[in-house]
C-alpha atoms as a PDB file:
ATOM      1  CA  UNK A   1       0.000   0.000   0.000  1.00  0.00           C
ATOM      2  CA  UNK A   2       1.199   3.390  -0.680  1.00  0.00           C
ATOM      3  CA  UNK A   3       0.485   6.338   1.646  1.00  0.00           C
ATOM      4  CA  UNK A   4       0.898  10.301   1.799  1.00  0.00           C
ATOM      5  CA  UNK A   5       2.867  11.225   4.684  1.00  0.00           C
ATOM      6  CA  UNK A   6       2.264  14.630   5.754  1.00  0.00           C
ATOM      7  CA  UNK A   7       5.280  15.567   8.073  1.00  0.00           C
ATOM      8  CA  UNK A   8       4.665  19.221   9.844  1.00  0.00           C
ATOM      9  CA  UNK A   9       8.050  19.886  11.371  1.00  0.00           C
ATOM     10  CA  UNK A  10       8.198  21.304  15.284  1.00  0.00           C
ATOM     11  CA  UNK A  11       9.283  24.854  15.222  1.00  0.00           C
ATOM     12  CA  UNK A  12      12.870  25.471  16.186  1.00  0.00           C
ATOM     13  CA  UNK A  13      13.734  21.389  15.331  1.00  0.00           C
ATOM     14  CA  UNK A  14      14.268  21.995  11.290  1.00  0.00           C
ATOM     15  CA  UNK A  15      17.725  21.709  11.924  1.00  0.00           C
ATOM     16  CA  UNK A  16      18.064  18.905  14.628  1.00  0.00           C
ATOM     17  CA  UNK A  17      15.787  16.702  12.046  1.00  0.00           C
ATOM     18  CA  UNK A  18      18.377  17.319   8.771  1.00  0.00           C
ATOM     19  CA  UNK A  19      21.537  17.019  11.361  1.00  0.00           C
ATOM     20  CA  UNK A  20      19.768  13.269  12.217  1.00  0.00           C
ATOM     21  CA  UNK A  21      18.509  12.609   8.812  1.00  0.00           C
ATOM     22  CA  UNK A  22      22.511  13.248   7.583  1.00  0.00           C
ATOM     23  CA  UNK A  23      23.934  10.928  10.430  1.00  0.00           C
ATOM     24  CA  UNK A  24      21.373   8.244  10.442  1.00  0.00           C
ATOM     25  CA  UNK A  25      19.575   8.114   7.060  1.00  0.00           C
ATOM     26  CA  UNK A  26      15.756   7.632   6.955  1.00  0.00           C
ATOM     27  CA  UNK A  27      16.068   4.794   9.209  1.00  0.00           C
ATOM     28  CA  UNK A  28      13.293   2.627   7.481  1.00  0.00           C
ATOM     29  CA  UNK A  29      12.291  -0.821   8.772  1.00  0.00           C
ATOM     30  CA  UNK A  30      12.420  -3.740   6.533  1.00  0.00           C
ATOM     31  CA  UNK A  31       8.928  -3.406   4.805  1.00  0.00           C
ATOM     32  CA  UNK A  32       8.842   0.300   4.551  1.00  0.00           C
ATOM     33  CA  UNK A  33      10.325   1.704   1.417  1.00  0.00           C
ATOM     34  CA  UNK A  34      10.872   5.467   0.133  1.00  0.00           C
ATOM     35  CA  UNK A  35       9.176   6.532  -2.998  1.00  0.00           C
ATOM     36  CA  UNK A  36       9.560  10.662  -3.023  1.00  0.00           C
ATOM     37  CA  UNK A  37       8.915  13.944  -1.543  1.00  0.00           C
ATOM     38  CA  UNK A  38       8.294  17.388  -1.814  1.00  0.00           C
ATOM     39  CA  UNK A  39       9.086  19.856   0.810  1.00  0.00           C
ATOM     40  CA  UNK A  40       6.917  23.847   1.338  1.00  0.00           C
ATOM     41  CA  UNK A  41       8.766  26.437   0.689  1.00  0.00           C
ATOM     42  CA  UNK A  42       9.018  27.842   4.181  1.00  0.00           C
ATOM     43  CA  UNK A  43      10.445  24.326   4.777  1.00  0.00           C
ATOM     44  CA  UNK A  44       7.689  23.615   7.651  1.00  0.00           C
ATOM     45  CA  UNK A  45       6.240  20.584   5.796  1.00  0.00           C
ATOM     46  CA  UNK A  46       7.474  17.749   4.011  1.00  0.00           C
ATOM     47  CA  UNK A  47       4.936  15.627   1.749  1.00  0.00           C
ATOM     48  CA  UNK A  48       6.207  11.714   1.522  1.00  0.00           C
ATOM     49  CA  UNK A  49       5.082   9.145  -0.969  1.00  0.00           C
ATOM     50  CA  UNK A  50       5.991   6.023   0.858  1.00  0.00           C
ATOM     51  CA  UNK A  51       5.323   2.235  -0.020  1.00  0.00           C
ATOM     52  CA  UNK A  52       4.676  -0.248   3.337  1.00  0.00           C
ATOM     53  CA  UNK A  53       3.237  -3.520   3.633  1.00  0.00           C
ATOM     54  CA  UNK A  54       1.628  -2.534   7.125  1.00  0.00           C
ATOM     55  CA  UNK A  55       0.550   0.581   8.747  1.00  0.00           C
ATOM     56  CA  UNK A  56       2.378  -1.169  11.700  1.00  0.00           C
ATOM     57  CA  UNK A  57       5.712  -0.910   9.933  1.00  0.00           C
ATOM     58  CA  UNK A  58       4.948   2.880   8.915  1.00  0.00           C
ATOM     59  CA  UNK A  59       4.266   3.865  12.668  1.00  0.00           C
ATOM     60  CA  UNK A  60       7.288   2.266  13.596  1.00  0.00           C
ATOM     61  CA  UNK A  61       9.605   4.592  10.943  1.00  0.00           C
ATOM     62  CA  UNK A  62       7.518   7.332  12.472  1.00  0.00           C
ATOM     63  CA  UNK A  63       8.539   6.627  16.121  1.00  0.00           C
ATOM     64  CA  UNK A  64      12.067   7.364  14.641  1.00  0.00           C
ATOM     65  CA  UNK A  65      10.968  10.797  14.061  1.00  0.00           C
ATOM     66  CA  UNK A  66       7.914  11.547  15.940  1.00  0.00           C
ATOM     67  CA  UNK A  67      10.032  14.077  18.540  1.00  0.00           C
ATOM     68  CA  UNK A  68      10.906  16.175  15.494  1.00  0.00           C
ATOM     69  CA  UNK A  69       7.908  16.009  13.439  1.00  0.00           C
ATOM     70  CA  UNK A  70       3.628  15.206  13.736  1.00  0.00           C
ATOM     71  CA  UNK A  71       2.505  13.105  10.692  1.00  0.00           C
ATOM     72  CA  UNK A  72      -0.616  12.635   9.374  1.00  0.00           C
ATOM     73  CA  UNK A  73      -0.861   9.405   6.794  1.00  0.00           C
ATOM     74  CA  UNK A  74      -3.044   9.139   4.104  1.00  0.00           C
ATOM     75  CA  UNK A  75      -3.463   5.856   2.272  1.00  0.00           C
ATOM     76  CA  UNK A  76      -3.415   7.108  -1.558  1.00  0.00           C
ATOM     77  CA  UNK A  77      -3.993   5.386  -4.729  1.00  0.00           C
ATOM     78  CA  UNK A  78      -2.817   6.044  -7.921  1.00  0.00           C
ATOM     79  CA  UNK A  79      -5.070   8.179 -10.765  1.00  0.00           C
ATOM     80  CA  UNK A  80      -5.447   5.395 -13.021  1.00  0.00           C
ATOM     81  CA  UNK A  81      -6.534   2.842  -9.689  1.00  0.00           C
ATOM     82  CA  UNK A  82      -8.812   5.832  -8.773  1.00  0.00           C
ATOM     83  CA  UNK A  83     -10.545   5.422 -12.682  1.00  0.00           C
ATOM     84  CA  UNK A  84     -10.659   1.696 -12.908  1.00  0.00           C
ATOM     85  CA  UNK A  85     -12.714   1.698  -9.019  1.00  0.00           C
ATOM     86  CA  UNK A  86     -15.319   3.874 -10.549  1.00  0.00           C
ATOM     87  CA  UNK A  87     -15.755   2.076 -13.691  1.00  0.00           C
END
């Protein structure tokens, strides 16, 4: 499944989360795999397209993160799975 990850970072932690994200890497679990993002201009928000074959697996990437960061997921589909469900 494929899911939207909203990240809003915690003011004043920008920083902290790129100095972890260049020491430690994304720090996914086996399962959880990286697809792309997109990041606001004020850098405040990241938008994630990430593939996992549990929500489980997701919340336990997020718990990597979660003191840095809130998330919101949303499970997504893709624009041509969206068509063929409504016929």
């Amino acid at each position: 499944m494929q899911y939207m990850i909203i990240e809003k970072f915690h003011p004043g932690k920008i920083k902290t989360l790129y100095d972890r994200f260049d020491k430690k890497g994304r720090m996914l679990p086996e399962g959880v795999s990286y697809i792309n993002s997109w990041i606001n201009e004020d850098v405040t928000v990241c938008f994630q397209v990430m593939e996992s074959e549990s929500l489980e697996k997701l919340q336990e990437w997020i718990g990597h993160w979660n003191d840095l960061a809130d998330f919101e997921i949303v499970p997504v589909i893709t624009s041509a799975q969206a068509k063929a469900k409504v016929g």
